[in-house]
Structure formats: C-alpha cells, structure tokens
Protein backbone atom coordinates (compact mmCIF):
# COMPACT_ATOMS: atom_id res chain seq x y z
CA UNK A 1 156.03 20.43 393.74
CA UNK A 2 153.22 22.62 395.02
CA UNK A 3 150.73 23.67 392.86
CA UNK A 4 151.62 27.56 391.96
CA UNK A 5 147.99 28.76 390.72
CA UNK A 6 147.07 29.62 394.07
CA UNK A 7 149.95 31.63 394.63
CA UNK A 8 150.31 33.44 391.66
CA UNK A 9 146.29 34.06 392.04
CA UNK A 10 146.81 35.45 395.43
CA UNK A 11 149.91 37.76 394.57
CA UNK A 12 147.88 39.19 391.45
CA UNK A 13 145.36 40.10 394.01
CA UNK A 14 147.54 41.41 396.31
CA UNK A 15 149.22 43.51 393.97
CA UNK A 16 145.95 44.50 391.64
CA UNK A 17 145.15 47.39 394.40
CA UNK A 18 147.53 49.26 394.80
CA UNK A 19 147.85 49.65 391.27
CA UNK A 20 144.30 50.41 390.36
CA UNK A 21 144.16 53.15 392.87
CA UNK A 22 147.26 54.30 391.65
CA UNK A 23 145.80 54.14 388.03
CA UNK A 24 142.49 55.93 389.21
CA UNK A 25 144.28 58.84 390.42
CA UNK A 26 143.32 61.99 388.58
CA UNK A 27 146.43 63.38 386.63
CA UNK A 28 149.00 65.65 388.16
CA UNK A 29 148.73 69.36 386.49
CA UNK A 30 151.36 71.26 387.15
CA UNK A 31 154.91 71.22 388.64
CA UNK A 32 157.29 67.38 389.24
CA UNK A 33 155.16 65.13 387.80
CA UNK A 34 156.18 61.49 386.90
CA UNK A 35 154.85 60.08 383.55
CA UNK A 36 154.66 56.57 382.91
CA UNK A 37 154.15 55.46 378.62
CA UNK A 38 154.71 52.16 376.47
CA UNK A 39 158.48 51.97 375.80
CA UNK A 40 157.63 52.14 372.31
CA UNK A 41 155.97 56.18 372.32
CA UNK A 42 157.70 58.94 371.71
CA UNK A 43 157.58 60.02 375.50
CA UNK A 44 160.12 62.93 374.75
CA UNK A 45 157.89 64.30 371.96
CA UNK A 46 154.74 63.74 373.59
CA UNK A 47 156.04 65.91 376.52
CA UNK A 48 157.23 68.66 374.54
CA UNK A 49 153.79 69.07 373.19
CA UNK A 50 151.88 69.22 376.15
CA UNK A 51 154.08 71.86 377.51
CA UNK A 52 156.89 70.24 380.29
CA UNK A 53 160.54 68.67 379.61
CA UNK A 54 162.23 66.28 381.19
CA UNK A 55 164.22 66.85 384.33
CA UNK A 56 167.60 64.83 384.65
CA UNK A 57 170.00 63.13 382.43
CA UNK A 58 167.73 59.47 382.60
CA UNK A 59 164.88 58.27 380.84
CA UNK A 60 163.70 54.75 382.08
CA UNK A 61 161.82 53.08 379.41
CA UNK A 62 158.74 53.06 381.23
CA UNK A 63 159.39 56.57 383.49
CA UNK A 64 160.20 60.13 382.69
CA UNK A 65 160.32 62.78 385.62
CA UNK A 66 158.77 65.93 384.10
CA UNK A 67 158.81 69.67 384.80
CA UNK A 68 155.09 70.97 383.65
CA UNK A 69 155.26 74.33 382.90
CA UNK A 70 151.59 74.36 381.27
CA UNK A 71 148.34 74.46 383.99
CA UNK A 72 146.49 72.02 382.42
CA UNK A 73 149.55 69.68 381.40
CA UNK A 74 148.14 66.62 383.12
CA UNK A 75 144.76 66.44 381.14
CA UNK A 76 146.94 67.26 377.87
CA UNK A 77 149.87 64.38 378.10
CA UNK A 78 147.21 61.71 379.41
CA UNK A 79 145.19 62.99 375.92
CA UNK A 80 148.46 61.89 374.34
CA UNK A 81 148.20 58.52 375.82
CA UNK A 82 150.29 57.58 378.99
CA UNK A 83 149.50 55.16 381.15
CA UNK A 84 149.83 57.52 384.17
CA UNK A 85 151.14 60.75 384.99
CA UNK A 86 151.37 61.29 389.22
CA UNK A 87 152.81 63.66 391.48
CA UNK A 88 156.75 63.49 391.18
CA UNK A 89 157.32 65.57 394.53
CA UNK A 90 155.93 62.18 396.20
CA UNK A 91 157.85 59.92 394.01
CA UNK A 92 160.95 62.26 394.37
CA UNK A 93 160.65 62.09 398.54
CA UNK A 94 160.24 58.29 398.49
CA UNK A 95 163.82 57.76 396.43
CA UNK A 96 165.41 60.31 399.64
CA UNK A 97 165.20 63.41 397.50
CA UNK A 98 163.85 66.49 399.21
CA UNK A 99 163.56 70.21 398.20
C-alpha cells in the first residue's frame, strides 16, 4: 500500500489556492450574490438584516443565492459572519443559467 501523506499533502496544496483567492476576494455589494455560512447560522435571518432575500425555493446548507437590495450589503452580511459572499451572476453562468 503506498504511503498516502504525499498525496493528500499535494492535493491540499493543489486545492489551498484556489480557495484562498477565492476567500480574499472583496465582498460582492449589490445585486446576485452567493453567500456561503456555517450550517449552523441563521443564514435566512442574517440576510434579512443586511437588506437581500433569498432567490429560489433551495437553501444548501452551506449556500444561499441572494438578491441584495441594500448598496453596501456585502460589507454588512460579511459583519454578520459568513465565510464568503461572491458574485452570483458568475456562479449563476457557470451552472448554464444566463440572463
């Protein structure tokens, strides 16, 4: 059996970049915007307050696509304490939706 250190170490590398730029991003403001939380927040609430609702009839337990309908609704939700909130026009276009 090979030894599977070297591959784990080499995938967590690999995979490590991607999500730290994705984590460095600055937070969407306004408009689709995907927010990713613990499963155990009160996303829904959280949302509310910082001035956006939820668009669709999912929530994932990590994932909630979001309408913002305040300017600054980024900075206030990531106050709140997502992990991420990110453009959902780009997330929406890479799952084949457009308009």
């Amino acid at each position: 059996m090979p030894n599977i250190a070297p591959i784990l170490l080499f995938l967590s590398l690999a995979l490590s970049g991607p999500v730290l730029g994705l984590l460095s991003l600055p937070p969407a403001q306004s408009g689709l915007v995907l927010v990713l939380s613990p499963p155990w927040v009160d996303r829904g609430a959280q949302i509310d307050r910082a001035g956006g609702h939820g668009v669709g009839p999912l929530q994932t337990p990590l994932a909630t696509l979001v309408q913002a309908e305040a300017s600054d609704f980024g900075d206030r939700l990531r106050a709140a304490g997502p992990f991420m909130v990110v453009d959902g026009t780009a997330i929406a276009q890479f799952c084949g939706v457009d308009g």
